[in-house]
C-alpha atoms as a PDB file:
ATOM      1  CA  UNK A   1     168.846  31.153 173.628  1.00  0.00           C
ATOM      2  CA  UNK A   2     171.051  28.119 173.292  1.00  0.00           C
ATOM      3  CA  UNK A   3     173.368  26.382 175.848  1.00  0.00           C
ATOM      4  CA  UNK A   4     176.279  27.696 173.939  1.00  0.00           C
ATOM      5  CA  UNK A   5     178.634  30.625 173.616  1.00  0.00           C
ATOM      6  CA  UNK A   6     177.400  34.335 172.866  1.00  0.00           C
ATOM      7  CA  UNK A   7     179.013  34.294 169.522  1.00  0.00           C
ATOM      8  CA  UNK A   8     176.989  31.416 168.559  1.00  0.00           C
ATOM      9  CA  UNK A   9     173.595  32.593 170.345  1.00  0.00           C
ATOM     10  CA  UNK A  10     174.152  35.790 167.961  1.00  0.00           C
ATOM     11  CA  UNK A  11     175.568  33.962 164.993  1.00  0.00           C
ATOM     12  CA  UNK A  12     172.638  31.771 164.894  1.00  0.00           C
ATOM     13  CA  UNK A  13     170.526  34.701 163.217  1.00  0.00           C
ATOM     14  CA  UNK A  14     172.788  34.016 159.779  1.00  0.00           C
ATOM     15  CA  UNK A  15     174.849  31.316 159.131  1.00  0.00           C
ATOM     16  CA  UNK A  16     178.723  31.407 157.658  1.00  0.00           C
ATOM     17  CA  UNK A  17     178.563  35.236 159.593  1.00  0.00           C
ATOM     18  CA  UNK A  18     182.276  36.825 160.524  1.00  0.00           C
ATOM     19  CA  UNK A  19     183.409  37.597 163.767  1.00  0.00           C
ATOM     20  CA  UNK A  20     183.097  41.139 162.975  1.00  0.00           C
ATOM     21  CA  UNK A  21     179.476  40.918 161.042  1.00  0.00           C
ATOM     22  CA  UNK A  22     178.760  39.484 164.756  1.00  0.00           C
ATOM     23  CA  UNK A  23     180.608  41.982 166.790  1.00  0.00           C
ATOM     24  CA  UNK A  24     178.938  45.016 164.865  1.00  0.00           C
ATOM     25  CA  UNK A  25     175.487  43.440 165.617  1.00  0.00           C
ATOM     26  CA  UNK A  26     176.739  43.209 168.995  1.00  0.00           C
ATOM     27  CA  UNK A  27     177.264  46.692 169.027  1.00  0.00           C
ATOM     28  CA  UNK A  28     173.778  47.997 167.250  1.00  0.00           C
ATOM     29  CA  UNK A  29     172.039  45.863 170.016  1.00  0.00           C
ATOM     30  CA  UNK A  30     174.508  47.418 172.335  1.00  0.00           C
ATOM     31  CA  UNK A  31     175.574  44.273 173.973  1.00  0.00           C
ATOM     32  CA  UNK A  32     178.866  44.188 172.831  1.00  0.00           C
ATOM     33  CA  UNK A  33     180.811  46.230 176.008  1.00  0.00           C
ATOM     34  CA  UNK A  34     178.777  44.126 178.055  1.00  0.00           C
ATOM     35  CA  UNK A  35     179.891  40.936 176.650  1.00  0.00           C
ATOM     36  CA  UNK A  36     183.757  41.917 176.477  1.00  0.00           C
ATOM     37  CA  UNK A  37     183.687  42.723 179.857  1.00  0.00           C
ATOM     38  CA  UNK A  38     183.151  38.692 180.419  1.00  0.00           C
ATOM     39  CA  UNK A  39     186.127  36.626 181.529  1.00  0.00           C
ATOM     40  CA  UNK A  40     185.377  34.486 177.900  1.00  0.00           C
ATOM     41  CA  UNK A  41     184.204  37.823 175.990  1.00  0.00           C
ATOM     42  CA  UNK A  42     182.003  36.368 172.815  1.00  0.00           C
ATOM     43  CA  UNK A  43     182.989  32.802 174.104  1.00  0.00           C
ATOM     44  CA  UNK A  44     180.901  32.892 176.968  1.00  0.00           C
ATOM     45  CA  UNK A  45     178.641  30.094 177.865  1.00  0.00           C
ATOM     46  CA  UNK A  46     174.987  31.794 178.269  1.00  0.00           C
ATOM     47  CA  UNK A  47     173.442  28.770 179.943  1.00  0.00           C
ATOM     48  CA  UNK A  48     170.199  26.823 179.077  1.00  0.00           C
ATOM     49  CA  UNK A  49     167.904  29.921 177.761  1.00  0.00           C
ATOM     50  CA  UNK A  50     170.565  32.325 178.574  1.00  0.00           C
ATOM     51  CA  UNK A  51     170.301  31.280 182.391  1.00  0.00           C
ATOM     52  CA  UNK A  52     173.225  33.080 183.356  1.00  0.00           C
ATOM     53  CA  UNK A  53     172.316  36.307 181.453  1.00  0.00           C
ATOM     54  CA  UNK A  54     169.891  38.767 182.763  1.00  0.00           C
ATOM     55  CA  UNK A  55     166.509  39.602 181.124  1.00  0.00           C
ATOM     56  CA  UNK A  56     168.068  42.495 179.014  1.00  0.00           C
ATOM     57  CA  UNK A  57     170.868  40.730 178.245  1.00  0.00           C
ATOM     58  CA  UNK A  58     168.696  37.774 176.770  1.00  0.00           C
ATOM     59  CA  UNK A  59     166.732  40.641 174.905  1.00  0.00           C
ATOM     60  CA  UNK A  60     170.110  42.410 173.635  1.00  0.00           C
ATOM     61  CA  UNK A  61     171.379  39.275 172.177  1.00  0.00           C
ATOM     62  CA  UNK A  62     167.865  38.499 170.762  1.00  0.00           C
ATOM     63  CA  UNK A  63     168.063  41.653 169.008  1.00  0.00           C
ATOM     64  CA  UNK A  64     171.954  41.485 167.829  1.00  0.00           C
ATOM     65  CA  UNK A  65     170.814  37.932 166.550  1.00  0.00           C
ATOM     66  CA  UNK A  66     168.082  40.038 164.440  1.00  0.00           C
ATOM     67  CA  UNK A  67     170.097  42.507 163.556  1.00  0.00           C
ATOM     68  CA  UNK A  68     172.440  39.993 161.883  1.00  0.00           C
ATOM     69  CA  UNK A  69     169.484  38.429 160.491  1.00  0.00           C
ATOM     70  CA  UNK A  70     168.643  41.080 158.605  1.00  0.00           C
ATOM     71  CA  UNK A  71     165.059  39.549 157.552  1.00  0.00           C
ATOM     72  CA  UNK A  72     162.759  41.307 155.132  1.00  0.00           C
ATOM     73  CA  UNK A  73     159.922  41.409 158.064  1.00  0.00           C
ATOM     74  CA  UNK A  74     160.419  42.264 161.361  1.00  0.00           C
ATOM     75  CA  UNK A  75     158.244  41.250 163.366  1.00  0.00           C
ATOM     76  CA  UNK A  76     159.194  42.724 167.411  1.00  0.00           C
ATOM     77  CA  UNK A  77     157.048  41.741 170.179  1.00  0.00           C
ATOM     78  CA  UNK A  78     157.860  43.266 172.939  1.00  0.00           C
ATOM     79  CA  UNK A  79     161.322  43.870 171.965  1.00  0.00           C
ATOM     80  CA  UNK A  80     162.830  46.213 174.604  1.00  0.00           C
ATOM     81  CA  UNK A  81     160.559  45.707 177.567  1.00  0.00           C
ATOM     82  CA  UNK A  82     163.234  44.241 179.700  1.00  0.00           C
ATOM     83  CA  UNK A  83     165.454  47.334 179.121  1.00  0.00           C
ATOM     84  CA  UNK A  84     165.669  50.650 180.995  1.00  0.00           C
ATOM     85  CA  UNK A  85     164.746  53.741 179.072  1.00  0.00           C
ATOM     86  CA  UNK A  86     168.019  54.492 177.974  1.00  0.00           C
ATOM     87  CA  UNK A  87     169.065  51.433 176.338  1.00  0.00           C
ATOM     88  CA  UNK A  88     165.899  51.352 174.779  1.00  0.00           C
ATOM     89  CA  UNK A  89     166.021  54.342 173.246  1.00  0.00           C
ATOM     90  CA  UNK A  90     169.332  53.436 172.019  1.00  0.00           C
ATOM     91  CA  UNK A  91     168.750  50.334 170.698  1.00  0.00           C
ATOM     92  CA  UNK A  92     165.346  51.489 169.087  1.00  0.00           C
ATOM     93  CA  UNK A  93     167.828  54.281 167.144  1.00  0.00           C
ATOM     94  CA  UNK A  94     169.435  50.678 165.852  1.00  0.00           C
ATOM     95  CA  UNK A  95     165.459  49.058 165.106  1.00  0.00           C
ATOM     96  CA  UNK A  96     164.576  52.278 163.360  1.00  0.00           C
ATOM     97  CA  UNK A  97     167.456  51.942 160.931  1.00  0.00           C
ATOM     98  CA  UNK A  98     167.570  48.231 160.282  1.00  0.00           C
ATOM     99  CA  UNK A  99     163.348  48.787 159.660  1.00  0.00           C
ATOM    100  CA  UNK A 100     163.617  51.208 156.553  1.00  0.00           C
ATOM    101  CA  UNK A 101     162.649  49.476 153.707  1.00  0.00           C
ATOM    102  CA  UNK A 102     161.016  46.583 154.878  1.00  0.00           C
ATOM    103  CA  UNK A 103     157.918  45.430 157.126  1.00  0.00           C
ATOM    104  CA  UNK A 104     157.919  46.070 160.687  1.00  0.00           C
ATOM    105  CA  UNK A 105     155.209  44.799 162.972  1.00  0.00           C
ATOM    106  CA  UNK A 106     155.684  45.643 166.372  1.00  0.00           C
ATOM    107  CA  UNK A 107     153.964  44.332 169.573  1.00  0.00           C
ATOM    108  CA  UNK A 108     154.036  47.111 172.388  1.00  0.00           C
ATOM    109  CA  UNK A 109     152.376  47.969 175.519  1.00  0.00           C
ATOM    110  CA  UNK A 110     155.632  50.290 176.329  1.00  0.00           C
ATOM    111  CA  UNK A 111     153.627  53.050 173.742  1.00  0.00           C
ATOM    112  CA  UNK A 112     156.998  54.963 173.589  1.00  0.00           C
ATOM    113  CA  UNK A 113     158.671  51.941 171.343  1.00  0.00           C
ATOM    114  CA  UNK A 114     155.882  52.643 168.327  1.00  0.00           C
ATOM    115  CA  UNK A 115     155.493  56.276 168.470  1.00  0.00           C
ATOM    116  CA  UNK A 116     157.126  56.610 164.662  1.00  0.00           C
ATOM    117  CA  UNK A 117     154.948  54.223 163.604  1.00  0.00           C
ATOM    118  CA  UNK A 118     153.221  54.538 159.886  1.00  0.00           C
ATOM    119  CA  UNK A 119     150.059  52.908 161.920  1.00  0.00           C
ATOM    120  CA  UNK A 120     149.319  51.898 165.207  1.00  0.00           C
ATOM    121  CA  UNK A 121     145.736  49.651 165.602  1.00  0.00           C
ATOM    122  CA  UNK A 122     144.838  48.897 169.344  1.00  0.00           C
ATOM    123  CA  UNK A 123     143.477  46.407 170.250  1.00  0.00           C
ATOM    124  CA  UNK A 124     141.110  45.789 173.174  1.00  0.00           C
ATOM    125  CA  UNK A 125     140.039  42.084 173.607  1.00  0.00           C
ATOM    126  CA  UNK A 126     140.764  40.555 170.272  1.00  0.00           C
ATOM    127  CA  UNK A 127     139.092  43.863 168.370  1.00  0.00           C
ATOM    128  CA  UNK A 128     140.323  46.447 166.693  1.00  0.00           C
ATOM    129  CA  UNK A 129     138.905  49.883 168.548  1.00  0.00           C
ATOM    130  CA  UNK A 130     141.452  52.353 166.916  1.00  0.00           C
ATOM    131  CA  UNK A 131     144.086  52.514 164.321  1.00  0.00           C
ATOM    132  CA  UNK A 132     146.194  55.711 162.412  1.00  0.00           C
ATOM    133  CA  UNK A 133     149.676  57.617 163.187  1.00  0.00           C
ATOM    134  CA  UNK A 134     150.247  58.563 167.001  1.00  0.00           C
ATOM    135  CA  UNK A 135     149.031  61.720 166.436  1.00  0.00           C
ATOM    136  CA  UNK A 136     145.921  61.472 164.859  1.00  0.00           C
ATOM    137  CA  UNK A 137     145.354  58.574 167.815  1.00  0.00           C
ATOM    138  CA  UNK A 138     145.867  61.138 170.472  1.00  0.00           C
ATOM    139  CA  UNK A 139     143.925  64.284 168.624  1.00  0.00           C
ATOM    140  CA  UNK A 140     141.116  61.539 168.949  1.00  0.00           C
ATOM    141  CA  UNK A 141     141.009  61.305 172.356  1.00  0.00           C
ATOM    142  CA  UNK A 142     140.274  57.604 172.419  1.00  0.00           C
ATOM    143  CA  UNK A 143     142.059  54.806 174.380  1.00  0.00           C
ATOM    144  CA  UNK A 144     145.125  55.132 172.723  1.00  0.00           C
ATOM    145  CA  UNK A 145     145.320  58.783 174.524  1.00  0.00           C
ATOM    146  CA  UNK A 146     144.379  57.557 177.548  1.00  0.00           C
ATOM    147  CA  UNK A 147     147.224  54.803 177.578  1.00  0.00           C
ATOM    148  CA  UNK A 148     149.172  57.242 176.364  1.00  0.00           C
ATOM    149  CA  UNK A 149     148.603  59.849 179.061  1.00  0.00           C
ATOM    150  CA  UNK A 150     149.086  57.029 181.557  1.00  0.00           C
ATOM    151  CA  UNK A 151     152.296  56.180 180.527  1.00  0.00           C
ATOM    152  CA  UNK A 152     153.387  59.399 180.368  1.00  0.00           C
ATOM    153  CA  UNK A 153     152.344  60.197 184.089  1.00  0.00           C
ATOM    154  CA  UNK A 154     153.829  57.109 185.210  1.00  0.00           C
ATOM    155  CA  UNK A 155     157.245  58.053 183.466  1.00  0.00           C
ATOM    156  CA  UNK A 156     156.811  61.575 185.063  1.00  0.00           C
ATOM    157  CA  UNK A 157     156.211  59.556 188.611  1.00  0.00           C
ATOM    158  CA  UNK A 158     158.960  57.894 188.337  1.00  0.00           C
ATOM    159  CA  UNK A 159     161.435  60.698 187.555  1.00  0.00           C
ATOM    160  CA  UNK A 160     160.225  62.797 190.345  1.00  0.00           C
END
């Protein structure tokens, strides 16, 4: 991020933008309640690499600035890993819209962020070992369904 105002961090993604192009980007990348709740609203100052705004915030503009974007390939490495489940569930609702119709490569370790997938392909030290829809991954019993029966212990862990 720039040492400049939200509006402009977010802006940045497509030049000549309106305020309310911005605002609604805002809102997919649900940032926007967060950043009207600021004395300055969109007019904030974020700092040098959004010093002043929290590692989720960073991430939530980062995506609004996407979002406004609106590129023909996405390309999303590890888009939401700063964000608790919730937001990123909501904000992947937002992803999973904005991805229909073009290219979306997406760098995860959180396994839960590519579950709709058209392909997943692990890879273990530089190699491919696996690759195919999150089902077919876990019917073969391979690494993928390990990681993904970690995770899923480690989310039940954490609820308990």
């Amino acid at each position: 991020l720039f040492n400049d105002t939200i509006r402009y961090n977010i802006a940045y993604g497509r030049e000549g933008a309106s305020f309310a192009e911005i605002e609604a980007a805002a809102k997919a990348a649900r940032i926007h309640d967060f950043i009207v709740s600021l004395p300055d609203g969109y007019d904030t100052t974020v700092g040098e690499r959004g010093l002043k705004l929290s590692g989720g915030e960073k991430q939530r503009v980062g995506i609004a600035r996407t979002l406004l974007k609106n590129p023909p390939i996405l390309l999303l490495d590890e888009a939401t890993s700063a964000l608790d489940s919730e937001t990123e569930r909501d904000i992947q609702v937002s992803l999973k819209a904005m991805g229909k119709g073009r290219s979306v490569i997406t760098i995860a370790h959180r396994l839960s962020t590519i579950v709709d997938a058209d392909r997943i392909v692990v890879l273990e030290n530089g190699v491919v070992t696996e690759e195919g829809t999150h089902d077919a991954l876990l019917d073969r019993g391979g690494k993928y369904a390990a990681m993904w029966a970690r995770q899923a212990s480690e989310e039940d862990d954490a609820a308990a």
